[in-house]
Protein backbone atom coordinates (compact mmCIF):
# COMPACT_ATOMS: atom_id res chain seq x y z
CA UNK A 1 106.78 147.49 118.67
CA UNK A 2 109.44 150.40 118.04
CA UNK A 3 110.33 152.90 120.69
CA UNK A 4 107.41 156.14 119.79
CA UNK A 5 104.65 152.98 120.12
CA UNK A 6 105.86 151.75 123.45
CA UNK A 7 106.24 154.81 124.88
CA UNK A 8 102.50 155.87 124.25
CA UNK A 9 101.83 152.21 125.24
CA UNK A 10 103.44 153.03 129.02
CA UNK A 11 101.64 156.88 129.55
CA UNK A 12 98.32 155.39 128.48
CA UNK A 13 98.43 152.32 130.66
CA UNK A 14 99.66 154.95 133.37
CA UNK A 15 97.15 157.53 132.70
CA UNK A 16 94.73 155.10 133.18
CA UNK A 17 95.84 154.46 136.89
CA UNK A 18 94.26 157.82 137.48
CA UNK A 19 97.66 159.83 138.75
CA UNK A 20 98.68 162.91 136.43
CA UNK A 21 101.59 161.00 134.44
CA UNK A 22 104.07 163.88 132.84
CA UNK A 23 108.06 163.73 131.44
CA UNK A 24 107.81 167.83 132.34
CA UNK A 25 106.52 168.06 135.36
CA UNK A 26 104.54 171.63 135.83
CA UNK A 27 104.91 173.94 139.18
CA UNK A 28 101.12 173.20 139.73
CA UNK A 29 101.42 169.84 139.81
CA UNK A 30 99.55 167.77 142.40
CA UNK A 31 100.90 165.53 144.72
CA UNK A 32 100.78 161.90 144.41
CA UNK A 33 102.12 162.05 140.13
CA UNK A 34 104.06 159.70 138.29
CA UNK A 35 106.91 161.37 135.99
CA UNK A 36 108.04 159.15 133.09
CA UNK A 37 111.97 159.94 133.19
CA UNK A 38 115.17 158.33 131.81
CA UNK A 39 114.77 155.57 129.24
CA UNK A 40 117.98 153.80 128.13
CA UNK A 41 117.13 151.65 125.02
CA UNK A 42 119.73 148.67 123.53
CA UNK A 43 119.57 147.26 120.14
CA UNK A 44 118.17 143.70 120.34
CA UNK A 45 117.48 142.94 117.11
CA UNK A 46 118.02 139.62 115.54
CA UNK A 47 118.69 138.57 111.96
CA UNK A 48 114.73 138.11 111.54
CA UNK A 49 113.46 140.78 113.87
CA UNK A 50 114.08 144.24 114.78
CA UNK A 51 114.04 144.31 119.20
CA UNK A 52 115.21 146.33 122.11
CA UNK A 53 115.99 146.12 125.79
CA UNK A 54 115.08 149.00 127.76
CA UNK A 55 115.69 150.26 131.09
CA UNK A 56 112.56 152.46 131.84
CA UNK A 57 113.26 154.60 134.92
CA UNK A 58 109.52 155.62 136.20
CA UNK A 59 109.70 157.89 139.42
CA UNK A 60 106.77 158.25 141.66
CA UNK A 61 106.14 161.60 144.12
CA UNK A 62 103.66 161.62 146.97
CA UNK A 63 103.46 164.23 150.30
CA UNK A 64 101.74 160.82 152.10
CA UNK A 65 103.43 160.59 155.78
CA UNK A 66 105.41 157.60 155.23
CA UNK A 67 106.19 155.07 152.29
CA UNK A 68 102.79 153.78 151.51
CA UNK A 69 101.49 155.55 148.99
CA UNK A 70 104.80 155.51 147.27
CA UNK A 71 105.15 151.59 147.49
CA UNK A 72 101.14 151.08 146.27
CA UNK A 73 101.69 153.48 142.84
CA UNK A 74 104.72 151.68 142.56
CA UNK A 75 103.34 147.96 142.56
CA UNK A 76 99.90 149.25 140.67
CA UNK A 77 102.53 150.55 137.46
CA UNK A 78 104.74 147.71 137.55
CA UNK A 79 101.63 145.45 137.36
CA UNK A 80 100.22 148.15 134.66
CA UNK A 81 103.43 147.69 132.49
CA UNK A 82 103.87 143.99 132.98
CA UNK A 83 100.16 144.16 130.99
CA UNK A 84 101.14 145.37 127.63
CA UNK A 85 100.61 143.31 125.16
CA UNK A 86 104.12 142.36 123.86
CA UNK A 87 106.74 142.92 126.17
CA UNK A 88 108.60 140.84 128.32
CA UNK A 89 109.06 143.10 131.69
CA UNK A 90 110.47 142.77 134.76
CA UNK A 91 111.58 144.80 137.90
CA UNK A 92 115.14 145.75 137.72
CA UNK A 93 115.04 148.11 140.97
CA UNK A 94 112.86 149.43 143.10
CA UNK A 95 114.05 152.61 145.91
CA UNK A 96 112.13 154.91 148.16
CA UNK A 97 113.49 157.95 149.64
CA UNK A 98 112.38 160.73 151.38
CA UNK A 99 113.16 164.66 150.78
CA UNK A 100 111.93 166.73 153.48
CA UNK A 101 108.02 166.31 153.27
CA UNK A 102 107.80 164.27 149.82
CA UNK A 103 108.65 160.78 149.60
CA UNK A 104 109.79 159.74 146.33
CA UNK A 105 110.17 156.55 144.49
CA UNK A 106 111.96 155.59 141.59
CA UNK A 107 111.09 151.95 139.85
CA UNK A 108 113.81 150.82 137.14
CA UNK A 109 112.06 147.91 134.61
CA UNK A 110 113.71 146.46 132.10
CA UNK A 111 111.63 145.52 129.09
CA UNK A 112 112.31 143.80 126.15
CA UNK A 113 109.78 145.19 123.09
């Protein structure tokens, strides 16, 4: 899988969790959303196969009074990741914050495609 295929692999498995997914997040946007934001991808490759490890930082924004929310999107697109077909993914980091009224969490996976 190269880089374009996996990342249409992660929005559409995502999308599917029914929360607005975006990498440009509009001023209308409704709280909870999930925004698809920094991807750092390593060379992996092998004499016989072309590979790469990833660090896919996914960042999760709900107004819900308290961590919740955040923590339930969180485990429902790690589990959503974990089932695409060919990659090996796992949960590098996992932090919740809160800004004023909008808790926000930010789940690091590392994937190898």
């Amino acid at each position: 899988m190269d880089l374009l295929t996996f990342q249409k692999a992660l929005y559409e498995n995502i999308k599917g969790l029914n929360y607005d997914v975006y990498d440009y997040v509009p001023l209308d946007a409704q709280l909870p959303y999930v925004r698809l934001d920094y991807l750092q991808a390593l060379d992996d490759s092998t004499k016989t196969s072309e590979g790469y490890e990833v660090l896919q930082y996914i960042n999760i924004f709900s107004s819900y009074k308290g961590q919740k929310e955040v923590r339930e999107i969180a485990q429902t697109v790690i589990d959503s990741v974990k089932a695409i077909e060919g990659l090996d993914v796992s949960l590098r980091n996992l932090i919740v914050r809160q800004e004023k009224d909008i808790f926000q969490g930010t789940v690091v996976l590392k994937i190898k495609i």
